[in-house]
C-alpha atoms as a PDB file:
ATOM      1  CA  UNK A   1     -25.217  24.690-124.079  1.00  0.00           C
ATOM      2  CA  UNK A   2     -27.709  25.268-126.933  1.00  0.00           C
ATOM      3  CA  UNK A   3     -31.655  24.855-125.878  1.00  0.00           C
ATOM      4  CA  UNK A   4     -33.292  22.229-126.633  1.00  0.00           C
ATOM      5  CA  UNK A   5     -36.750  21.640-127.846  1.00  0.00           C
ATOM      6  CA  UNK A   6     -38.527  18.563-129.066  1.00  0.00           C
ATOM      7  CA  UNK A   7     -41.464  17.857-131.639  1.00  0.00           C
ATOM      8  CA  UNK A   8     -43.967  15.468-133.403  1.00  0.00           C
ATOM      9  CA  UNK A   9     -44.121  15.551-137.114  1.00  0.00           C
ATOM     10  CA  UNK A  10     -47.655  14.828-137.594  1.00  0.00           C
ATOM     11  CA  UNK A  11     -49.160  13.438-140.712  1.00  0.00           C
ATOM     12  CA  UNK A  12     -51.732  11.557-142.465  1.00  0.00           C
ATOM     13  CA  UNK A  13     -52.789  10.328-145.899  1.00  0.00           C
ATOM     14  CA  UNK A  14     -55.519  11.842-147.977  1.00  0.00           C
ATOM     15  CA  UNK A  15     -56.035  10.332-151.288  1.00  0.00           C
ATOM     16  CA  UNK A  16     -52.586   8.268-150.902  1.00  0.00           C
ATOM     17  CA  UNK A  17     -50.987  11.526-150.514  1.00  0.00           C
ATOM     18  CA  UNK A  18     -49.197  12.940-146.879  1.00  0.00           C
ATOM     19  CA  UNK A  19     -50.455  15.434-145.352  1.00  0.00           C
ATOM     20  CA  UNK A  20     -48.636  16.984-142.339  1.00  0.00           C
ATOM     21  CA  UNK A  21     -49.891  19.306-139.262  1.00  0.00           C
ATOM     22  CA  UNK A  22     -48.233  22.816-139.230  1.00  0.00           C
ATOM     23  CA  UNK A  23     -49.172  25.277-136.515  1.00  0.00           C
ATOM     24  CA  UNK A  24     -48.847  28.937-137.171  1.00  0.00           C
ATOM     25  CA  UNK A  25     -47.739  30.793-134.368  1.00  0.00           C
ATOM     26  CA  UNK A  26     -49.826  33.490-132.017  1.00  0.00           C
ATOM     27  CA  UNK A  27     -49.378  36.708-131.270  1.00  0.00           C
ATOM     28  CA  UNK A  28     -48.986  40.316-133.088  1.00  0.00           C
ATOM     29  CA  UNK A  29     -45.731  39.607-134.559  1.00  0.00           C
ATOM     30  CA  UNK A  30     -46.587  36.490-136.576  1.00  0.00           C
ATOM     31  CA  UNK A  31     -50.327  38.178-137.024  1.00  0.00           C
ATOM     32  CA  UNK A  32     -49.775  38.742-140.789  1.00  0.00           C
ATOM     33  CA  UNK A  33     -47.206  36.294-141.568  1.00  0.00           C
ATOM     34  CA  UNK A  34     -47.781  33.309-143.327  1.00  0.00           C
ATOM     35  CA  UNK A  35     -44.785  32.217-146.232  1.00  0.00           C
ATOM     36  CA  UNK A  36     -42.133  30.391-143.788  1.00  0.00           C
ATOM     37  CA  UNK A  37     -43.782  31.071-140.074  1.00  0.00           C
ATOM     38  CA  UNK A  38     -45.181  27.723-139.788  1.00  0.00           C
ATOM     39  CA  UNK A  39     -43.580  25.163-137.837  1.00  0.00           C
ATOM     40  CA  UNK A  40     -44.301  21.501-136.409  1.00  0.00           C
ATOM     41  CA  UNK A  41     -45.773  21.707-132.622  1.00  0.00           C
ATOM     42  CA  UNK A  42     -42.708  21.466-130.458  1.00  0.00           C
ATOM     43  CA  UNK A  43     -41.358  23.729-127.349  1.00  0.00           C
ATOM     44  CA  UNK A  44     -38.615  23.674-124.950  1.00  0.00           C
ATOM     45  CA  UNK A  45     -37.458  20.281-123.114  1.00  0.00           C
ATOM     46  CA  UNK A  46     -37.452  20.731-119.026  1.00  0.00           C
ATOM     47  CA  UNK A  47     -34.530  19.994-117.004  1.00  0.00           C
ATOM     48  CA  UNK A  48     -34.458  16.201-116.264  1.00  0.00           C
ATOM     49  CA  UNK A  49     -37.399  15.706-118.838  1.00  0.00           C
ATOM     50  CA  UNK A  50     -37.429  12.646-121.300  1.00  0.00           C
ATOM     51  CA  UNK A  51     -37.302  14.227-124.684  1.00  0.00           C
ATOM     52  CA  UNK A  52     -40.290  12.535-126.492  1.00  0.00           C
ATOM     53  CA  UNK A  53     -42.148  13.385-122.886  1.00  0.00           C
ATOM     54  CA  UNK A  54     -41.535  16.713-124.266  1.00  0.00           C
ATOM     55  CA  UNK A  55     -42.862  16.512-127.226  1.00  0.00           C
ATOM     56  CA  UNK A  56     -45.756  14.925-126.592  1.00  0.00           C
ATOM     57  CA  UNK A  57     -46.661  17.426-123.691  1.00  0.00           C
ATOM     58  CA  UNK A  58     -45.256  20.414-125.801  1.00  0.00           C
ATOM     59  CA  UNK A  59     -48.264  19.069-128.905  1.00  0.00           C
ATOM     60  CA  UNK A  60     -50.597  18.842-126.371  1.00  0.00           C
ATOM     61  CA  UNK A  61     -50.419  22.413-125.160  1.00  0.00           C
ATOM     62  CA  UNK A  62     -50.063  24.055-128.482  1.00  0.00           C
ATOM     63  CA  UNK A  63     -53.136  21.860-130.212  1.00  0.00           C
ATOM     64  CA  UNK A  64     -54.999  20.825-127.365  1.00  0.00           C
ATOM     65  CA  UNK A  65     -54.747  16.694-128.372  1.00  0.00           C
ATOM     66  CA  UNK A  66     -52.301  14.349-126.784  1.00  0.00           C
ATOM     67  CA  UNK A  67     -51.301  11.793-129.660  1.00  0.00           C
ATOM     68  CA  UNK A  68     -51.026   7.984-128.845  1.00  0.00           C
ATOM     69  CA  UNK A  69     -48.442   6.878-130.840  1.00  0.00           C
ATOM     70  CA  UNK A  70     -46.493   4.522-131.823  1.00  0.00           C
ATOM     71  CA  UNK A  71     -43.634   7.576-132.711  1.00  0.00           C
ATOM     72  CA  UNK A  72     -40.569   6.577-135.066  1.00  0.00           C
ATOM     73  CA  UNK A  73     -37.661   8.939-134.823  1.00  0.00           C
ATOM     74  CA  UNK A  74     -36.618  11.136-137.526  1.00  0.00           C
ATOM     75  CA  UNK A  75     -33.780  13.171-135.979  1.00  0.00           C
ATOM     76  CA  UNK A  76     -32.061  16.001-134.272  1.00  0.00           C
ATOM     77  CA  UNK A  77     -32.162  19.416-135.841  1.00  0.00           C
ATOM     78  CA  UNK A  78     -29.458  22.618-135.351  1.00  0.00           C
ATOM     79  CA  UNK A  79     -31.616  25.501-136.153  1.00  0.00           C
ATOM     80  CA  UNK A  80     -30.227  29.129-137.351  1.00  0.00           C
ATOM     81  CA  UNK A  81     -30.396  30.565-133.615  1.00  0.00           C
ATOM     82  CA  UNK A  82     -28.727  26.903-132.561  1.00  0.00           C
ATOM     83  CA  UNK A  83     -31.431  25.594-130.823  1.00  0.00           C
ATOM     84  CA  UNK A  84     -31.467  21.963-131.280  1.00  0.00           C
ATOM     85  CA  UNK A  85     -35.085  20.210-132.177  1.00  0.00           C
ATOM     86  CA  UNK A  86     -35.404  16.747-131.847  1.00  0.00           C
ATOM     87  CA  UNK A  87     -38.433  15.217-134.159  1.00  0.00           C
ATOM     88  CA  UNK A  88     -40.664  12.001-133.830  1.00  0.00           C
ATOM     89  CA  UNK A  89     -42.683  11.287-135.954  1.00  0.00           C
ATOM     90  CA  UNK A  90     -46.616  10.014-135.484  1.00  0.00           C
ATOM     91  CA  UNK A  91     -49.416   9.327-137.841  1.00  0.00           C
ATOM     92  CA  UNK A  92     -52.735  11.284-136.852  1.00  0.00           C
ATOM     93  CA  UNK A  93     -55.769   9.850-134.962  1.00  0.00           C
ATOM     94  CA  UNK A  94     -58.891  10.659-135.199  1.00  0.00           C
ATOM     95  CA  UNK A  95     -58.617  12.876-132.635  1.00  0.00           C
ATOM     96  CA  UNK A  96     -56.565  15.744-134.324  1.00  0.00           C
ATOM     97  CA  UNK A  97     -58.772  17.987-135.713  1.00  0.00           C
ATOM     98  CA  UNK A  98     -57.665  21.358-137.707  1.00  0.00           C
ATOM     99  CA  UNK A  99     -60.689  23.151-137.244  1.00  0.00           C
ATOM    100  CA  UNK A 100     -60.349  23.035-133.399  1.00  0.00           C
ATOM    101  CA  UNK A 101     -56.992  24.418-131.777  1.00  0.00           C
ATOM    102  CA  UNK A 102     -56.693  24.658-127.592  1.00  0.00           C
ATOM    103  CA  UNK A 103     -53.700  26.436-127.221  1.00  0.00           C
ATOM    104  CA  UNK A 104     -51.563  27.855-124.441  1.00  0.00           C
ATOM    105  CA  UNK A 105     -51.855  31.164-123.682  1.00  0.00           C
ATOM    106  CA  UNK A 106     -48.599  33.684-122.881  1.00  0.00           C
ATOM    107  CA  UNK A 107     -48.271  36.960-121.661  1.00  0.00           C
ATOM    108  CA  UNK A 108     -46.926  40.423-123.723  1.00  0.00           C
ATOM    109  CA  UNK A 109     -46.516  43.798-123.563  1.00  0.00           C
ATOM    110  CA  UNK A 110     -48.391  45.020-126.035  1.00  0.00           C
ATOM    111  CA  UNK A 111     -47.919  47.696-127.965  1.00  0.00           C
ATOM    112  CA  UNK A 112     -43.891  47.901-126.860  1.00  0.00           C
ATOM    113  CA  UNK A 113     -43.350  49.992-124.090  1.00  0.00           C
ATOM    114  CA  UNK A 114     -46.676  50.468-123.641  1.00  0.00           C
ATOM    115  CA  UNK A 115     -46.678  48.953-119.865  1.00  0.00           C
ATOM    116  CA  UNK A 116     -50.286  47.101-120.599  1.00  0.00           C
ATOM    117  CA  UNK A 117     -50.000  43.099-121.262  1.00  0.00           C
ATOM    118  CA  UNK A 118     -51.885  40.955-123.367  1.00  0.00           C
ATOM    119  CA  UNK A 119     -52.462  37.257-123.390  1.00  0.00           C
ATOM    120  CA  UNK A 120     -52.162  35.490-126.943  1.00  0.00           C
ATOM    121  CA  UNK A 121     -52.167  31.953-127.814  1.00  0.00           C
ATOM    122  CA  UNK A 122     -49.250  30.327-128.389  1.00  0.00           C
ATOM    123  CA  UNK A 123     -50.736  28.679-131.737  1.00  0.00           C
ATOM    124  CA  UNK A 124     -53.249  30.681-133.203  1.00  0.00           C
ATOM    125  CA  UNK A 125     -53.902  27.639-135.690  1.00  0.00           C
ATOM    126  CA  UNK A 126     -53.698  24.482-137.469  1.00  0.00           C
ATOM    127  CA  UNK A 127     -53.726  23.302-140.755  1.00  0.00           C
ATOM    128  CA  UNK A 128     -53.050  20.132-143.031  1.00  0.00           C
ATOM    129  CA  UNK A 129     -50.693  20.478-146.017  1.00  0.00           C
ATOM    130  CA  UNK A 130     -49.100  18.133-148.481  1.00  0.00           C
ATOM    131  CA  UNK A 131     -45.516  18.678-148.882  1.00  0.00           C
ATOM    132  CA  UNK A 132     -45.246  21.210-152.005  1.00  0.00           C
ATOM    133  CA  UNK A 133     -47.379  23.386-149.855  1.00  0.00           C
ATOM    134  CA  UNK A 134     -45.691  23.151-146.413  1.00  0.00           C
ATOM    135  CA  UNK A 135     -42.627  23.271-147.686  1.00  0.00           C
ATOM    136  CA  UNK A 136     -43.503  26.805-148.126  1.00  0.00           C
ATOM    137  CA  UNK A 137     -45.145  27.487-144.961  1.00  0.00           C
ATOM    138  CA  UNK A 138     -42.802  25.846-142.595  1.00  0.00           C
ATOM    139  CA  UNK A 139     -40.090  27.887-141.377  1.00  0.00           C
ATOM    140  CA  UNK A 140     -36.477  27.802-143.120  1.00  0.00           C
ATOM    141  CA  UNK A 141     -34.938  26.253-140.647  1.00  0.00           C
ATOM    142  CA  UNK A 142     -37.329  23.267-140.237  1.00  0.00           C
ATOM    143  CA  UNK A 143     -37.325  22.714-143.945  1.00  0.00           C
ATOM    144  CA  UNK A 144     -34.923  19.499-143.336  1.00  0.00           C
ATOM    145  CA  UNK A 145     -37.563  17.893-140.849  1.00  0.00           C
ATOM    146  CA  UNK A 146     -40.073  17.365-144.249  1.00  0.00           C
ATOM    147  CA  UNK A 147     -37.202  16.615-146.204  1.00  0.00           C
ATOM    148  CA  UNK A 148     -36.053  13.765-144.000  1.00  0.00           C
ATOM    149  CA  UNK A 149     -39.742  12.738-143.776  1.00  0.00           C
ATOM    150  CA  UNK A 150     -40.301  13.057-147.408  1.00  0.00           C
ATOM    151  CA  UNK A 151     -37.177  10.385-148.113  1.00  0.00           C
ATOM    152  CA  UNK A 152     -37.652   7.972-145.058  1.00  0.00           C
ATOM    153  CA  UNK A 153     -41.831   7.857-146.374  1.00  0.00           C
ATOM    154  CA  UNK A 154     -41.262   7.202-149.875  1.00  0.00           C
ATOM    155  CA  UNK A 155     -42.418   7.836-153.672  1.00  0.00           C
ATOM    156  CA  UNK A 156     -42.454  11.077-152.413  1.00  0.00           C
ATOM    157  CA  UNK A 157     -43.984   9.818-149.343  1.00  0.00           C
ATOM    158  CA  UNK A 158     -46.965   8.724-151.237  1.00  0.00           C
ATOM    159  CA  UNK A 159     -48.716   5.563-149.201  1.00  0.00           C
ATOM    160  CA  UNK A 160     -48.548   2.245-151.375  1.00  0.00           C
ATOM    161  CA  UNK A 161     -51.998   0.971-151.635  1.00  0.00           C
ATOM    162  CA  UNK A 162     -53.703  -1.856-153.286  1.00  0.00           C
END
């Protein structure tokens, strides 16, 4: 059976425009890489865990804010190693902040083979983009997560205001 990971598609308005939350991986592999290595906070779902649980508590560890809600669903996601990611999604409070990132940590050998281990965050940071943008940060295989949001927001996903 394929794993199974769930996330939160986080976004906001600026100027009438979305915005969503990407997190760039940590570590040394992922150090230097920025074109297609972002993602949406998400993570594995435990054994008997409710899935949106999941994601909540899987954003919370890799950005250090739990988000109230309310979360609208947005779908179920095979990606090229067939995990499947299941996506909410959740308009930003006040509380998410870019500039301020409380990650989990996890443990590496590093340099390979080098029998010393290092502890690196899990998300290394955050950051706010409008969809032209993250559509080339996010990874490949989450590209249909801001496509889905882009057509269930929208004009483009642009907020109607008076």
């Amino acid at each position: 059976m394929p794993k199974r990971s769930a996330g939160l598609l986080i976004f906001r308005y600026a100027d009438g425009e979305p915005e969503v939350l990407l997190v760039h991986p940590g570590g040394p592999f992922w150090k230097n890489k920025d074109e297609a290595a972002w993602s949406i906070p998400k993570g594995l779902v435990e054994k008997g865990e409710d899935e949106l649980s999941a994601a909540i508590r899987e954003t919370a560890e890799e950005i250090g804010n739990t988000l109230d809600g309310p979360f609208e669903w947005l779908g179920e996601y095979r990606q090229p190693g067939g995990k499947q990611v299941l996506v909410w999604t959740v308009e930003a409070n006040p509380a998410v902040d870019q500039g301020h990132v409380a990650s989990n940590m996890f443990s590496l050998e590093w340099p390979p083979h080098s029998g010393r281990f290092q502890e690196f965050p899990e998300v290394d940071r955050a950051e706010w983009f409008r969809f032209d943008k993250a559509d080339r940060k996010i990874l490949k295989g989450q590209a249909p997560i801001l496509a889905d949001f882009a057509k269930r927001s929208g004009n483009g996903g642009r907020r109607n205001e008076r």
